[in-house]
Every structure is written in C-alpha cells, then in structure tokens.
Protein backbone atom coordinates (compact mmCIF):
# COMPACT_ATOMS: atom_id res chain seq x y z
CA UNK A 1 -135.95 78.55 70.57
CA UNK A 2 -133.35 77.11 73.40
CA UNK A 3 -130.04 77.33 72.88
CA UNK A 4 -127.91 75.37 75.20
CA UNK A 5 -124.78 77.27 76.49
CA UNK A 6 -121.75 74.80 76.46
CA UNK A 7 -118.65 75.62 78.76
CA UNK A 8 -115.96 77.47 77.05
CA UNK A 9 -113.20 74.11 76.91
CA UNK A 10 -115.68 72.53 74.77
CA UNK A 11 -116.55 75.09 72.40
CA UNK A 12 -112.30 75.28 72.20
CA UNK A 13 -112.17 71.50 71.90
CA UNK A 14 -115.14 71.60 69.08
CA UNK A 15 -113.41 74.14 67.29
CA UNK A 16 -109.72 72.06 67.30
CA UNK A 17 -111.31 68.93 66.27
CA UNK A 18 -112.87 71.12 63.39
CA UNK A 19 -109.49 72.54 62.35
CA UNK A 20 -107.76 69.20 63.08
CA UNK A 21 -110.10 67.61 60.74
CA UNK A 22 -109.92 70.10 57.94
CA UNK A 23 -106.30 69.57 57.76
CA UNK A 24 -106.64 66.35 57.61
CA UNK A 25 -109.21 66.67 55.33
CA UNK A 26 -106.66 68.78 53.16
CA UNK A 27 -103.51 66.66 53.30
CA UNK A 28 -105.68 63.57 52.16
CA UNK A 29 -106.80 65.96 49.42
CA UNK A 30 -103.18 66.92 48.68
CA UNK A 31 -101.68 63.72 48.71
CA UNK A 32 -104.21 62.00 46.27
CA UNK A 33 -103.54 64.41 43.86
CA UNK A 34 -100.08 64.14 44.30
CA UNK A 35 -100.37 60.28 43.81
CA UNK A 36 -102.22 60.96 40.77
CA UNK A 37 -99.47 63.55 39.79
CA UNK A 38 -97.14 60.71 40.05
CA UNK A 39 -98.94 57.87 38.96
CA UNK A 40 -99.34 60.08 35.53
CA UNK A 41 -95.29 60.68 35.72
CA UNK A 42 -94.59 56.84 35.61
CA UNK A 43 -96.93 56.27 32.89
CA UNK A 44 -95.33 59.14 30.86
CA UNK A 45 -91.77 58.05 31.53
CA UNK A 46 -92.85 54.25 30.46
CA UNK A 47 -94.53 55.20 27.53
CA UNK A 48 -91.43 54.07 25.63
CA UNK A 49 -89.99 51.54 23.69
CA UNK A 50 -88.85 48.49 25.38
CA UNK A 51 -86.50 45.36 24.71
CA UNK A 52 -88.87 43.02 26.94
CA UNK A 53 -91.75 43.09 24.61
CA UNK A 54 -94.35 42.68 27.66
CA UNK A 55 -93.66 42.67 31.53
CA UNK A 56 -95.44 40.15 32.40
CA UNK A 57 -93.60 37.73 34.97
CA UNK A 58 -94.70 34.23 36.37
CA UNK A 59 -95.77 34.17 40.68
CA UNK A 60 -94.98 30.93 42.04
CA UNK A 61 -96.11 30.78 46.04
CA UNK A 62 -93.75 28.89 48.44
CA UNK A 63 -95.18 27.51 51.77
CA UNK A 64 -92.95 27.18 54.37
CA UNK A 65 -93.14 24.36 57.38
CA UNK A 66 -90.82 23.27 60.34
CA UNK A 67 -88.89 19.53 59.68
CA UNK A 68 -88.92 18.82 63.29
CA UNK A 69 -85.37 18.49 62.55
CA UNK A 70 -82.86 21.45 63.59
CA UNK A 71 -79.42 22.67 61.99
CA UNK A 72 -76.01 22.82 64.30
CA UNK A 73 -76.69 26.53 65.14
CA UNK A 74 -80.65 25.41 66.65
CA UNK A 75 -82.69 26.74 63.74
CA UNK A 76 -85.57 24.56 62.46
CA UNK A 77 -84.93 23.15 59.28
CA UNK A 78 -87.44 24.47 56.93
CA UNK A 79 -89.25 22.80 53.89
CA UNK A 80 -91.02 24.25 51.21
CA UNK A 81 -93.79 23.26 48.89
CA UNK A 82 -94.13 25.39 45.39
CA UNK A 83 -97.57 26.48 43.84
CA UNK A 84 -96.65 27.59 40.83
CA UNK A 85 -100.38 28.75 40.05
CA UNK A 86 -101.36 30.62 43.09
CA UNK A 87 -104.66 32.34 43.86
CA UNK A 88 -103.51 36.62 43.91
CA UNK A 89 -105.58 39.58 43.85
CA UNK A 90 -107.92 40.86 46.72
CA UNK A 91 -107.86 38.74 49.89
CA UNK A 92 -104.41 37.88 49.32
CA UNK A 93 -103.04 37.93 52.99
CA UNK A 94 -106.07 36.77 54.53
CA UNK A 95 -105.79 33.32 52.39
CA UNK A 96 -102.29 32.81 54.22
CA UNK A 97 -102.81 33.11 57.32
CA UNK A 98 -102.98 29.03 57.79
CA UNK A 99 -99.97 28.85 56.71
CA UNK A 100 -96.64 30.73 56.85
CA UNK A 101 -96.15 31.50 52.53
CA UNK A 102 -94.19 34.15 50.57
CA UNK A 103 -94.26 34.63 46.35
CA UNK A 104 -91.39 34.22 43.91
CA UNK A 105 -91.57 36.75 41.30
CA UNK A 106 -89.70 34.40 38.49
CA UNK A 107 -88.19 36.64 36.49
CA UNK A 108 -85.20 33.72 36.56
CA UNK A 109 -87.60 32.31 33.52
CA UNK A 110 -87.34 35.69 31.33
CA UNK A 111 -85.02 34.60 29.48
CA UNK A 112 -82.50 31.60 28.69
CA UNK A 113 -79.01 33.82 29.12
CA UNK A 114 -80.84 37.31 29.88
CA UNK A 115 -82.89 37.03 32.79
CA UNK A 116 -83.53 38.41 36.25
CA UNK A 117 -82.74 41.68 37.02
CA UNK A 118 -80.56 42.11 34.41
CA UNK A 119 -82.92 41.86 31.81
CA UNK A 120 -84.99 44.71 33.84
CA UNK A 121 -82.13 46.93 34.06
CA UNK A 122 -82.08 46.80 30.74
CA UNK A 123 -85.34 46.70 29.50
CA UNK A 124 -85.08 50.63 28.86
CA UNK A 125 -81.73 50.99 28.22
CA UNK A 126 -81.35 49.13 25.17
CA UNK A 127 -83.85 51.00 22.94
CA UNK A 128 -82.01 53.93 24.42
CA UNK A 129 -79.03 52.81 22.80
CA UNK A 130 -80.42 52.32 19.43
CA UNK A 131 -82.22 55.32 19.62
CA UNK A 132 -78.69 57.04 20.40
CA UNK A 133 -76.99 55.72 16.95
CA UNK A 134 -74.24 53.67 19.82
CA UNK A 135 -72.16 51.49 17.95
CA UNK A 136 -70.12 49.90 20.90
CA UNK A 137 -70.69 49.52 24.11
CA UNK A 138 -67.99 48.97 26.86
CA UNK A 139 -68.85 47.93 30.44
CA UNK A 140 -67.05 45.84 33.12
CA UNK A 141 -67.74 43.08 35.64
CA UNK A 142 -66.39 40.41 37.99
CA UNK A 143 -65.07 36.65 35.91
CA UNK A 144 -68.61 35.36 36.17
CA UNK A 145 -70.42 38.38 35.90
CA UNK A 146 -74.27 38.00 34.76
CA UNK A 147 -74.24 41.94 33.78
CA UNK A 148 -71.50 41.56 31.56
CA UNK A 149 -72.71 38.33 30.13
CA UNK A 150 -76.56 39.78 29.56
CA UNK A 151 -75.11 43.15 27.90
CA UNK A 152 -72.76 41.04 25.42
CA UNK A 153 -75.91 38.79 24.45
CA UNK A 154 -78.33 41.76 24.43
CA UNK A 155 -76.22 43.94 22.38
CA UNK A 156 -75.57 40.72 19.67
CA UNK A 157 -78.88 40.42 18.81
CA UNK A 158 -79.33 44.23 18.50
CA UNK A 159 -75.89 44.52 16.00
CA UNK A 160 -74.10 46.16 18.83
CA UNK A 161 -70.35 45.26 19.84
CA UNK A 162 -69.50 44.89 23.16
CA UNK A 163 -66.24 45.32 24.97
CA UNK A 164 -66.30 43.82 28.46
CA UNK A 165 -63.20 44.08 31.04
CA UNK A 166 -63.69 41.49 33.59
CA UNK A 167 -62.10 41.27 36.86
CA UNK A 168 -59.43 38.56 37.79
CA UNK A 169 -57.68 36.08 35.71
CA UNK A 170 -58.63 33.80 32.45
CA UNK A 171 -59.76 30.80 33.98
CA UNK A 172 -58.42 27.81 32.57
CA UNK A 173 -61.59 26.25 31.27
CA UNK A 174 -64.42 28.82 30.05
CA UNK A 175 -67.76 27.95 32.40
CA UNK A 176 -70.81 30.20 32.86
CA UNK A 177 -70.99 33.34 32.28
CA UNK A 178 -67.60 33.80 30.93
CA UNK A 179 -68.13 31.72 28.44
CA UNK A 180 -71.02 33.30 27.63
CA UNK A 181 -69.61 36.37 27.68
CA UNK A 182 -66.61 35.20 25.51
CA UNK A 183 -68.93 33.92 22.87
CA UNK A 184 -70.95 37.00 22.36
CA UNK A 185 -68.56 39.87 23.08
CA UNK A 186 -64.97 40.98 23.31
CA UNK A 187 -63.06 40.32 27.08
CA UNK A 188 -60.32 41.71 28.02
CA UNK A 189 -59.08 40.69 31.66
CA UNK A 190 -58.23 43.55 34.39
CA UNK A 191 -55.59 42.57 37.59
CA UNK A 192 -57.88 43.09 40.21
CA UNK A 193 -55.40 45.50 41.97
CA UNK A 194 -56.08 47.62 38.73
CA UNK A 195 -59.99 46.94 38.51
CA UNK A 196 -60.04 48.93 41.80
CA UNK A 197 -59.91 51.82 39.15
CA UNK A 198 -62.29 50.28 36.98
CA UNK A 199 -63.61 54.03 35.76
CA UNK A 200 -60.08 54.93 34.66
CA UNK A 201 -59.66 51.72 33.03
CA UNK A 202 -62.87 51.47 31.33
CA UNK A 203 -62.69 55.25 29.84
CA UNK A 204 -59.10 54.58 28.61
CA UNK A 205 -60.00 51.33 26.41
CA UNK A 206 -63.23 53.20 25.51
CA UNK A 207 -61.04 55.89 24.14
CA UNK A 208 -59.05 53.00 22.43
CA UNK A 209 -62.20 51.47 20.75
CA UNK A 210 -63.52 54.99 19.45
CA UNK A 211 -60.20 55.56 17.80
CA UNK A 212 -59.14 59.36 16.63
CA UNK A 213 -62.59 59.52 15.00
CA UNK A 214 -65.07 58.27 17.39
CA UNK A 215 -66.55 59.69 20.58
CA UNK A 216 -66.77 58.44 24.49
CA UNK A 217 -69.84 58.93 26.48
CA UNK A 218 -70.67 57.69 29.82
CA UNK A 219 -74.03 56.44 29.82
CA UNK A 220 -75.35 59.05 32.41
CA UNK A 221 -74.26 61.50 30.22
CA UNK A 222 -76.81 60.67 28.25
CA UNK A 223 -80.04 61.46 30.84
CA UNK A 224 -81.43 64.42 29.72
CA UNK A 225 -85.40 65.08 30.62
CA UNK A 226 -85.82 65.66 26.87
CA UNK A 227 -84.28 62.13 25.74
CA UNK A 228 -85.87 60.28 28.19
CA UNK A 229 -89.50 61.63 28.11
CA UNK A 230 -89.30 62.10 24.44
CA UNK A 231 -88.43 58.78 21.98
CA UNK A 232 -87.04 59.66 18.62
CA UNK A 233 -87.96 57.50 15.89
CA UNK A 234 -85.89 54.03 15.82
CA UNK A 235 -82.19 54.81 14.31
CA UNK A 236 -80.49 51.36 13.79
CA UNK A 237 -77.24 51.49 12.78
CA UNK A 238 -76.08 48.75 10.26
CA UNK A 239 -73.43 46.95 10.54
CA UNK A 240 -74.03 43.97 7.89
CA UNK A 241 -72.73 45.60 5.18
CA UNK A 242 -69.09 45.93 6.96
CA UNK A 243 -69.69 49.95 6.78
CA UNK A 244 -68.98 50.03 10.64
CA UNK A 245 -65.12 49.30 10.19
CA UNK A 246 -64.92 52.80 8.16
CA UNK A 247 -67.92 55.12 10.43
CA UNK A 248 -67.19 56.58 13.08
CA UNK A 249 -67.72 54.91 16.34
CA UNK A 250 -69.63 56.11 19.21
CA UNK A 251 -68.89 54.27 22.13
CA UNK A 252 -70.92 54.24 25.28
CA UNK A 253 -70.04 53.36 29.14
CA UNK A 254 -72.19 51.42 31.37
CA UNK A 255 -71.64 51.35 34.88
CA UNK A 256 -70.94 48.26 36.29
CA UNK A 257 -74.37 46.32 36.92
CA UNK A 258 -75.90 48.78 34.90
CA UNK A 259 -75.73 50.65 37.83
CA UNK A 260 -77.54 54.01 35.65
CA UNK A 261 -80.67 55.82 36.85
CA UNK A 262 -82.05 54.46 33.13
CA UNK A 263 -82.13 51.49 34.00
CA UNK A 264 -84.10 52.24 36.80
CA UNK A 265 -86.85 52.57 34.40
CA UNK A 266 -87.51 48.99 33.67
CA UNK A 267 -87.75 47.94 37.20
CA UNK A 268 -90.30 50.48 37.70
CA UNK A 269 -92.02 49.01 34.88
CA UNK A 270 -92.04 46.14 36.67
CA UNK A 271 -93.32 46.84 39.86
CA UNK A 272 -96.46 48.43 37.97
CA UNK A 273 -97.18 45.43 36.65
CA UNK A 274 -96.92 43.87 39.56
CA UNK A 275 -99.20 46.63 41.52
CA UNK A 276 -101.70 45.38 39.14
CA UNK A 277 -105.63 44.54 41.14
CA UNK A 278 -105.51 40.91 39.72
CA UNK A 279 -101.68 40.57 41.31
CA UNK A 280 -100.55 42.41 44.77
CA UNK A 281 -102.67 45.04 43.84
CA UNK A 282 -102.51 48.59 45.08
CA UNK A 283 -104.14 48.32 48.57
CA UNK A 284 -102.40 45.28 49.66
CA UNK A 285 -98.99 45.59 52.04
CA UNK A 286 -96.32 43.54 50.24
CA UNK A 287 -92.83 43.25 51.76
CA UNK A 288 -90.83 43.14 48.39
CA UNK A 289 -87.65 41.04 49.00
CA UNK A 290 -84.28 41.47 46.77
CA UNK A 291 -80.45 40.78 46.97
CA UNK A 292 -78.13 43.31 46.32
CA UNK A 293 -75.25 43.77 44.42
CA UNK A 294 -74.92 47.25 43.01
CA UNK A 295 -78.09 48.17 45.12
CA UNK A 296 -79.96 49.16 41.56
CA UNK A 297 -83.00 47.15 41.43
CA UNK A 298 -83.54 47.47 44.89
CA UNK A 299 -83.73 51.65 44.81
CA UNK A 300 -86.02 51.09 41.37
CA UNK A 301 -88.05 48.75 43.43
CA UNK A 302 -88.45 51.21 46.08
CA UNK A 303 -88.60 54.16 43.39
CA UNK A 304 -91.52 52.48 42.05
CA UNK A 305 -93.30 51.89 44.95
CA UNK A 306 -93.31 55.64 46.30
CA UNK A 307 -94.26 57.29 42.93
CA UNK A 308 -96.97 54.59 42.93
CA UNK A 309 -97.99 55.07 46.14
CA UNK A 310 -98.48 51.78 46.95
CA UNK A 311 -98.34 50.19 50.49
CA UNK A 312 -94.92 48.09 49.62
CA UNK A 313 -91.80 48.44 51.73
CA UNK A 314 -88.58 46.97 49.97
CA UNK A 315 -85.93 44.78 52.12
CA UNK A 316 -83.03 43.96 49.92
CA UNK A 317 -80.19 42.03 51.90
CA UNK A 318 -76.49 43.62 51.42
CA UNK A 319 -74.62 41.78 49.74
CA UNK A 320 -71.34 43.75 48.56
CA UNK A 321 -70.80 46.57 50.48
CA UNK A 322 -71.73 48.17 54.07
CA UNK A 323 -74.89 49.74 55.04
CA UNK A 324 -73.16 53.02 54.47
CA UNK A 325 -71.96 52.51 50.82
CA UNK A 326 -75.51 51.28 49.59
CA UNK A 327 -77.56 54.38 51.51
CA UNK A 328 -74.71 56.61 49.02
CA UNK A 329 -75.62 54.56 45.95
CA UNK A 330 -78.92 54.92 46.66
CA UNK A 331 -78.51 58.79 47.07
CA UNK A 332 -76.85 59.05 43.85
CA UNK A 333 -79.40 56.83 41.89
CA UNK A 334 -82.19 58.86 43.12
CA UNK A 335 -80.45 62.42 42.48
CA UNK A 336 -79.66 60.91 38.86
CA UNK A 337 -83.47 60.06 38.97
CA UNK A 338 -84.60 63.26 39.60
CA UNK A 339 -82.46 65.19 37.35
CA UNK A 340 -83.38 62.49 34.32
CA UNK A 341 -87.46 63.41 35.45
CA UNK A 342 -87.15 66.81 36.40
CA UNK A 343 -90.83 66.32 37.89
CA UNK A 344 -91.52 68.96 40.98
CA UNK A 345 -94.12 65.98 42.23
CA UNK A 346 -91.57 63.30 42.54
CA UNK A 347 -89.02 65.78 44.63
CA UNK A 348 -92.46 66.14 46.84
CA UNK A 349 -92.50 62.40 47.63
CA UNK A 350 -88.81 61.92 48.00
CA UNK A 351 -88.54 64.70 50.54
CA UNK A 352 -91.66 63.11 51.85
CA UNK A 353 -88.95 60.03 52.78
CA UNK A 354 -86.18 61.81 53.54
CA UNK A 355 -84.92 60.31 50.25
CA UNK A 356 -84.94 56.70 51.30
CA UNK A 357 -86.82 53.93 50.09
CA UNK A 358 -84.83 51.19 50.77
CA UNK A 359 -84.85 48.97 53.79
CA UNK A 360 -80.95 48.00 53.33
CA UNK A 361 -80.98 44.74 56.02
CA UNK A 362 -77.77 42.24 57.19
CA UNK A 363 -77.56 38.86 55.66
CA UNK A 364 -78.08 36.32 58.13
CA UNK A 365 -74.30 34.81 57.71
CA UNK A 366 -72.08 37.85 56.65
CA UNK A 367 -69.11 36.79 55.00
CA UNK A 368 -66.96 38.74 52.45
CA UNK A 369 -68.58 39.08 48.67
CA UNK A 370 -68.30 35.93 46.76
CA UNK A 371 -67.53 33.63 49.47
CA UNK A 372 -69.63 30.23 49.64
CA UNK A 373 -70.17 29.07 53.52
CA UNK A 374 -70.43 25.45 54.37
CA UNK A 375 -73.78 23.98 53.72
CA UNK A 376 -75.10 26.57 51.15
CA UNK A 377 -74.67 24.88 48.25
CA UNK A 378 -76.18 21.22 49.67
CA UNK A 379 -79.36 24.35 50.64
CA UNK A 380 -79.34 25.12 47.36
CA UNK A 381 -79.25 21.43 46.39
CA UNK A 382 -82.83 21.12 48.76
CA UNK A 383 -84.68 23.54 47.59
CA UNK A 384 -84.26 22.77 43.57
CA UNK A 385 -85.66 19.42 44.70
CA UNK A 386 -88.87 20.65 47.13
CA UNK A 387 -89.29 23.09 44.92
CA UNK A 388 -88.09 23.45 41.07
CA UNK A 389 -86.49 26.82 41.90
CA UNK A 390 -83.29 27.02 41.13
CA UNK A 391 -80.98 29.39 43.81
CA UNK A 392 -77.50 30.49 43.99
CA UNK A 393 -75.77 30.57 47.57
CA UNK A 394 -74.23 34.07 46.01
CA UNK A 395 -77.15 35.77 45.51
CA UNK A 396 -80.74 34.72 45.60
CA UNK A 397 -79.93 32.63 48.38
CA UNK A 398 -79.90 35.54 50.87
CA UNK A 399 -83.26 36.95 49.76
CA UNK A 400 -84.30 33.43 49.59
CA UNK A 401 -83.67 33.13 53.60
CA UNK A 402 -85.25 36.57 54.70
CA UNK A 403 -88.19 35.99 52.88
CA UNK A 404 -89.03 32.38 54.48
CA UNK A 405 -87.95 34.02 57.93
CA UNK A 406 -90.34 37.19 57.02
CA UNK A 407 -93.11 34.63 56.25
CA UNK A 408 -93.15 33.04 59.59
CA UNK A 409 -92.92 36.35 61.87
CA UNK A 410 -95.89 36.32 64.13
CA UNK A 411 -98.49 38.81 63.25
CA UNK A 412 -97.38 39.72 59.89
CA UNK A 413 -100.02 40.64 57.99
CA UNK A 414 -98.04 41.85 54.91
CA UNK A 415 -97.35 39.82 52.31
CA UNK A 416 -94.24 38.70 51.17
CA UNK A 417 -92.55 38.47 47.95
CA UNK A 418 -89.00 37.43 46.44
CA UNK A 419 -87.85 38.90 43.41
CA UNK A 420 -85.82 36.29 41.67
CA UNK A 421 -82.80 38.11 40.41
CA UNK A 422 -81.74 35.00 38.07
CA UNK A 423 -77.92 34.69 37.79
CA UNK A 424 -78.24 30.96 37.83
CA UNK A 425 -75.50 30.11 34.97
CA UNK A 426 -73.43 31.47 37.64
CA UNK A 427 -73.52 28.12 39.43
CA UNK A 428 -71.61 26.41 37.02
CA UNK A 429 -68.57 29.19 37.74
CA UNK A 430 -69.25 28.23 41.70
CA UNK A 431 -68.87 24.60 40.95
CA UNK A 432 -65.13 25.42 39.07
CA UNK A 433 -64.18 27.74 42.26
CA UNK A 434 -65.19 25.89 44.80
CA UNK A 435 -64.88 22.49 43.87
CA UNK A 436 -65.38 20.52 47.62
CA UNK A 437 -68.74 22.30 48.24
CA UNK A 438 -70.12 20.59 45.06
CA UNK A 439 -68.54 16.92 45.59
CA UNK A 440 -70.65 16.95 49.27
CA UNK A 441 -73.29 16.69 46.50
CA UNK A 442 -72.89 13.41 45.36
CA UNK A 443 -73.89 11.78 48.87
CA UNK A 444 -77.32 13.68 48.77
C-alpha cells in the first residue's frame, strides 16, 4: 500500500479546516436548537386568551414609479399603484424586481375606532385585565390621543371604566379622538406644564378613583412569569347590577401608549402570523417598517423577529424623542420582557444582539412632535387618491416615506413592508389645529 507523505503546513491546514468546520458544525447545531427553544417559548407565551379573536391582517402591495416631475428640494415625485390582492409566499422578492414595491400590513382596517397598533398592544392586555378582577383602568395621553381613545372603547365593551387624563386644554368643539374618548370614558384635562409629571399625576387620581377601600397597581406590577404563562379561568366582574358603586375597586395604570412589556405580546403575535410560509415566510429577508411614538411596537416587532429567528430587520422612524431616549425605552421594554419570561433561551438571543433589535432611523424632515410641515397634508391628500390608503402626516406618513425610499434602493433584495399603525380619526383633530394646511385642499 502507498501512502503519500504530505508536507507538514498541509497536514496543519487539514487539521484547522477540520476543527474550523466542527465548530461550525456545532454552533449551527446550537443555534437551531436554540431557535427551536424559542420558537416553543413564543408559542407558550401566546397560548392565551386574546381580545382580537384571530390575527389575521389584510397585505396590500404598493408599486412605486418616478412622475418625471420633481418637488422644490429636487426629489422625484413618486406615484403609487395599490394591489390590494398581492401574490406572497416563496419567490416573493424575486417577483419585484421589475419594479420598485413594498407591502402595507393594514392593520388600519382592524377595527372601526380600535385599530392599528393599538389594538395589538392590546390584544393581550385586555384578557389580562379581566383575568385580574380590574374594575377601572386609568391611563393618560396627548388631546387626540388614539391610545387613550382605543383603551376607553376597549374597556366599554368589556364593562370596564376608564379614567383618561389628557394633555392640553378642552378644545372648543370635540373632534376625533377626543370625542371618542369623551363618549366612552371619563377625561380629565392635565396643564401640560403638569403632564410633564404624568406618573405623579396619574397615581394620585388613581388613588382618588380607588377610594379608602380600593387598591392601585401599575400595570407592570402585574408581570409575573406565573400570570403570564399561566391563564386563570375568565373572572368578569359585573357591573350591571350597580354592585360596583359599593365593591371595592381595583384600579390599574397603563403607561402611556401602553407602553408595558404585556403588550408586547400581541405584536409578537403578530409578526408570527405574519412569518407564516404562505405570507413573508420564515426564509425570506423583510425590512419591517414602523413609526414610533412610545417605541413599543417597534421593540415587539423586533422581539418577535429574534425569538423567531427569522431573517427580518425592523426600521421604525423616530418620531418623539432622540435616538438616545428610544435605545433606553427599548432597554427597559426588553428587561421587563425578560423578567415577565424568565426563559434562559431568550437572554441567549438577546445577548446574542447586544440587546438591540431595533434599527431606530431619522425622519426625513425632523421637526418637533406634532408639528405638520407644508405640503404633508396635500401628500396625504395624493396618496388616499392613487391608492385608497388613508395616511396621517403625524404618523404613518414617516414610515410611509422610508418604505417607498427603501423600495427603490439599488440592489435591495429584501423585501419591504409597512406596518400601518392606524390613528387615522386623528386627522379630523389635524384639520381643527391646523386649519390652513387643510383649506390648500380645496384647490386639489
């Protein structure tokens, strides 16, 4: 038998590509079964009940396509064409590469009053409430606030009172969501030199609600491991019989936005729904666009898509606060996350990324938060008509922009896709503040 003598460097390099390759080997081992680990996490913590009674949202796909005409600053003026029955699944990003498209989640269409990402937010946090015995809730927001507004009609239907302090003065006609919010719940109007201590304030009148009999709890308070993996039977607490002027109260805090890591819960029920073969899928890259308020869909967005492990990176565009301020929120959420979980595979995977999983990204025209610039609303105006889809120049706007600009980069071979965060009653509020942007309108 020959044996042929090979020169020491390549027996060493044989042997390193051997080691090399059973480590690789190894950490492809170990991080499937941490995905699985994961994946079987998420489907313990959503095996729960829900107020959405299925997930299920519609995908509309936008194209995108130059005008030939250009805006003051030199930008092409875009147009857009809507498909609201698009072909999804496998092959998703090779079908668009003709032409430069992105998705709109619509979860604007959830609901009448309640949609968006409010209804997400609290799509686990309702039951949660019932299932806690909570008789009133109290929770806070800006004069046109679509939180405040979605918890008062939420909490209606469910037999819950609702106790919102909203920032700013009474306005002198009732549009929007304040009026929704005045119809379904009790307001109470803050100075907004005092609603810069909004916790104070909204402890103090939660105190005043509960009375000397009642109790306070702040809604985190709540996130224990055992409460949240484990749902006690249904506990409704009736209130038709006028028994709830002489019980005692128990009165629950929610953060403003629903800013909790429990309501986290829902948007990660909704990005596995989304992750679904027959949607994006699970192999697919997807850029996953978002505005931000509070930051709290966006971090359950991203949240979802690491315990997943899917291929999705999450841009949300900053809408209220600096870079800085939404990398803390996002801290806290996910330390509130992983104390509600307690799951040694999901600290794994947030070490993993250095505990971000948000790509926190400049709108294109900063401005202070709840300022209209000139133009937005007569944008707003163009694409309800090219397209059906109804935008806000607050809000959805902003994701609106990145994703068309995402859809055209050259070489992208992600998809794209817009979470529509609803809010649109909140248009009518715009059209009372800012009265000349609107009358442009009639000329169009």
């Amino acid at each position: 038998m020959l044996v042929k003598l090979l020169p020491r460097s390549a027996v060493v390099s044989a042997a390193k590509r051997d080691v090399h390759s059973g480590l690789v080997a190894a950490n492809a081992k170990e991080n499937s079964v941490l995905k699985l680990s994961t994946v079987e996490l998420v489907s313990k913590l959503l095996d729960r009940r829900w107020a959405l009674r299925i997930p299920d949202a519609q995908i509309h796909q936008v194209m995108v396509c130059g005008s030939g005409r250009f805006k003051q600053q030199g930008s092409e003026v875009l147009e857009f064409r809507n498909n609201s029955g698009p072909s999804l699944g496998d092959g998703m990003a090779a079908r668009n590469l003709r032409q430069p498209v992105f998705y709109v989640v619509r979860d604007d269409l959830l609901h009448p009053l309640v949609n968006g990402n409010k209804a997400r937010k609290l799509d686990a946090l309702l039951p949660f409430l019932e299932d806690n015995s909570v008789t009133d809730v109290v929770t806070c927001g800006g004069c046109q606030s679509a939180h405040a507004a979605a918890v008062a009609v939420s909490c209606a239907e469910r037999g819950l009172k609702t106790h919102l302090l909203l920032r700013g003065e009474q306005p002198e006609i009732l549009t929007g969501y304040t009026l929704i919010s005045t119809l379904h719940g009790n307001i109470n109007y803050v100075e907004r030199s005092l609603y810069a201590r909004r916790d104070e304030i909204l402890s103090r009148h939660a105190n005043m609600i509960a009375g000397s009999n009642g109790s306070v709890r702040w809604l985190s308070d709540l996130l224990e491991p055992a409460s949240v993996y484990h749902v006690p039977p249904k506990q409704i607490v009736s209130q038709l019989d006028g028994s709830s002027n002489t019980m005692n109260k128990k009165v629950i805090i929610i953060n403003e936005g629903a800013g909790d890591a429990v309501a986290l819960l829902g948007v990660i029920r909704l990005v596995q729904y989304l992750s679904q073969d027959h949607l994006f899928g699970k192999v697919q890259a997807v850029k996953i666009i978002v505005d931000a308020g509070t930051g709290t869909t966006a971090v359950g967005l991203g949240l979802g898509a690491l315990c997943l492990g899917l291929p999705w990176e999450v841009h949300a565009v900053m809408l209220a606060d600096s870079v800085e301020g939404y990398r803390k929120k996002e801290q806290s959420l996910i330390s509130e996350f992983r104390k509600m979980c307690e799951s040694p595979e999901i600290d794994l995977r947030l070490n993993g990324a250095k505990y971000e999983v948000v790509h926190w990204v400049e709108r294109n025209r900063p401005r202070k938060f709840g300022n209209v610039l000139k133009g937005e609303v007569e944008e707003c105006q163009r694409i309800a008509q090219q397209t059906g889809i109804l935008v806000d120049p607050i809000y959805t706007l902003a994701a609106w922009e990145l994703a068309a600009q995402l859809s055209q980069e050259q070489g992208a071979s992600a998809g794209v896709a817009m979470l529509h965060t609803g809010g649109t009653l909140g248009i009518f509020g715009l059209a009372q503040r800012y009265k000349p942007h609107f009358q442009n309108l009639k000329a169009h």
